[in-house]
N, C-alpha and C. Protein backbone atom coordinates (compact mmCIF):
# COMPACT_ATOMS: atom_id res chain seq x y z
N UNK A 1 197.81 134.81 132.39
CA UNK A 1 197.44 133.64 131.64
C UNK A 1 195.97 133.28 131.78
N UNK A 2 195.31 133.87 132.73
CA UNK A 2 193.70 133.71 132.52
C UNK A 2 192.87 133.60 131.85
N UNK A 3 193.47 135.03 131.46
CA UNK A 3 192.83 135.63 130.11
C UNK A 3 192.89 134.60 128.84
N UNK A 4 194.09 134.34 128.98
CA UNK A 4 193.89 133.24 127.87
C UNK A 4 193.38 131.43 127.91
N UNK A 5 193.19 131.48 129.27
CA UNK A 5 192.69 130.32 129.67
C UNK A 5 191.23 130.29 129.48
N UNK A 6 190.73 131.32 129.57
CA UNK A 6 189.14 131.92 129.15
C UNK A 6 188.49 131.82 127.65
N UNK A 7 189.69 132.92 127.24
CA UNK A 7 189.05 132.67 125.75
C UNK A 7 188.65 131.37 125.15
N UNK A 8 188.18 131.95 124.20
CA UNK A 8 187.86 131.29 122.86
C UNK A 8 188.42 131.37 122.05
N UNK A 9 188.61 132.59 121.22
CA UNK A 9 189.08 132.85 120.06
C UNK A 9 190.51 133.83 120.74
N UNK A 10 191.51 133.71 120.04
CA UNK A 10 192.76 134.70 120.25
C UNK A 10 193.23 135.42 118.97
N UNK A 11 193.66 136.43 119.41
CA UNK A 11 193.81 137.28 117.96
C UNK A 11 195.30 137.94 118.08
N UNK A 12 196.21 137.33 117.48
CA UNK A 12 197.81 138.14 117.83
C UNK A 12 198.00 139.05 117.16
N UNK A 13 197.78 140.47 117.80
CA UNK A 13 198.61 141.15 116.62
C UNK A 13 199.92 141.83 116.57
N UNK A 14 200.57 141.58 117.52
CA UNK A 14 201.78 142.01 117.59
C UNK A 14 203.07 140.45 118.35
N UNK A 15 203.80 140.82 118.23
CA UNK A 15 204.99 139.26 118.38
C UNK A 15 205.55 139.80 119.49
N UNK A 16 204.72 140.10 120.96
CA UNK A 16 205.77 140.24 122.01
C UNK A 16 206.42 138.88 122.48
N UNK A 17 207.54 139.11 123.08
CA UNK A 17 207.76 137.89 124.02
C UNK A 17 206.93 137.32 124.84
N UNK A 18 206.01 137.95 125.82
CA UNK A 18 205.34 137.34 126.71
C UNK A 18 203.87 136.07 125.65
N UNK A 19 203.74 136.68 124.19
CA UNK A 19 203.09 135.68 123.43
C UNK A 19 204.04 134.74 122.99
N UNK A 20 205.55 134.89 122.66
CA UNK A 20 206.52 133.86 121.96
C UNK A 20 206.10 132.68 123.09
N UNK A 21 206.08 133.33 124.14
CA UNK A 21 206.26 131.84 125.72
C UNK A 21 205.44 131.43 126.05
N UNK A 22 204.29 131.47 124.96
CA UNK A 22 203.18 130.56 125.85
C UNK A 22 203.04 129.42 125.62
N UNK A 23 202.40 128.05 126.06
CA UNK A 23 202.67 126.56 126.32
C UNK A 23 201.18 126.92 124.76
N UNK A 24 202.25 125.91 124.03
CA UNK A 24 201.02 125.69 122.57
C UNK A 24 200.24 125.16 123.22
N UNK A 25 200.51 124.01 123.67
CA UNK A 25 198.91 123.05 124.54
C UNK A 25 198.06 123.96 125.20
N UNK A 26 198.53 125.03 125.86
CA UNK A 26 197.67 125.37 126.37
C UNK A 26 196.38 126.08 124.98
N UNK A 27 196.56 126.54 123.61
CA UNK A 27 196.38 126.35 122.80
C UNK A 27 195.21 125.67 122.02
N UNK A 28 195.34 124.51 122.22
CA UNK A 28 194.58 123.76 121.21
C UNK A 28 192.99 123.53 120.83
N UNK A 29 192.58 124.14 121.78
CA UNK A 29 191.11 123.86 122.09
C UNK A 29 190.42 125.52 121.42
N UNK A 30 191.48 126.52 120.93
CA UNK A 30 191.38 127.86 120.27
C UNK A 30 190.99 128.06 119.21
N UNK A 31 190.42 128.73 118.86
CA UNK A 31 190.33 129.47 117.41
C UNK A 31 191.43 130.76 117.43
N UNK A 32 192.51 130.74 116.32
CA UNK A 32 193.75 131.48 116.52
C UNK A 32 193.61 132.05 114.91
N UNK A 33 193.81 133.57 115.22
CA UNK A 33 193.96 134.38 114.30
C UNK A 33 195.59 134.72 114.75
N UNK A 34 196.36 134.67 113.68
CA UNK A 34 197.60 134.78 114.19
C UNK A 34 198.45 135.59 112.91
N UNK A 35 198.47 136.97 113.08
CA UNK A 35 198.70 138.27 112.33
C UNK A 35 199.95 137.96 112.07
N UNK A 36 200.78 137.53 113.25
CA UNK A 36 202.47 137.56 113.15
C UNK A 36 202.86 136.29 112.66
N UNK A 37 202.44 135.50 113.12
CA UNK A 37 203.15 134.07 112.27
C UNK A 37 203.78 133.67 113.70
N UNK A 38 203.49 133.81 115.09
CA UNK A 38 204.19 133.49 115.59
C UNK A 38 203.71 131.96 116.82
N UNK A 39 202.59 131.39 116.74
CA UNK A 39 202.08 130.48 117.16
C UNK A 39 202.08 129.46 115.73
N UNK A 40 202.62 129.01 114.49
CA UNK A 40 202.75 129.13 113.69
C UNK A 40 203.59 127.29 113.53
C-alpha cells in the first residue's frame, strides 16, 4: 500500500482483487485513470 500512498496519479489496468480492496479514501487526493471501471 505504499506505493499507492506515494503516488500521484494511478493507472488500473487490470481488475485484480488486491485493487477491488482498496479503502476509496485512501483515494481521493489521486488522479485515477481507471481502464476497468473498477474504482468507479
Amino acid at each position: 500500500m505504499l506505493a499507492l500512498q506515494k503516488a500521484d496519479i494511478l493507472l488500473v489496468l487490470v481488475d485484480h482483487d488486491e485493487f477491488i480492496e482498496v479503502d476509496r479514501d485512501a483515494l481521493k487526493e489521486k488522479v485515477i485513470i481507471d481502464t476497468r471501471g473498477i474504482w468507479r
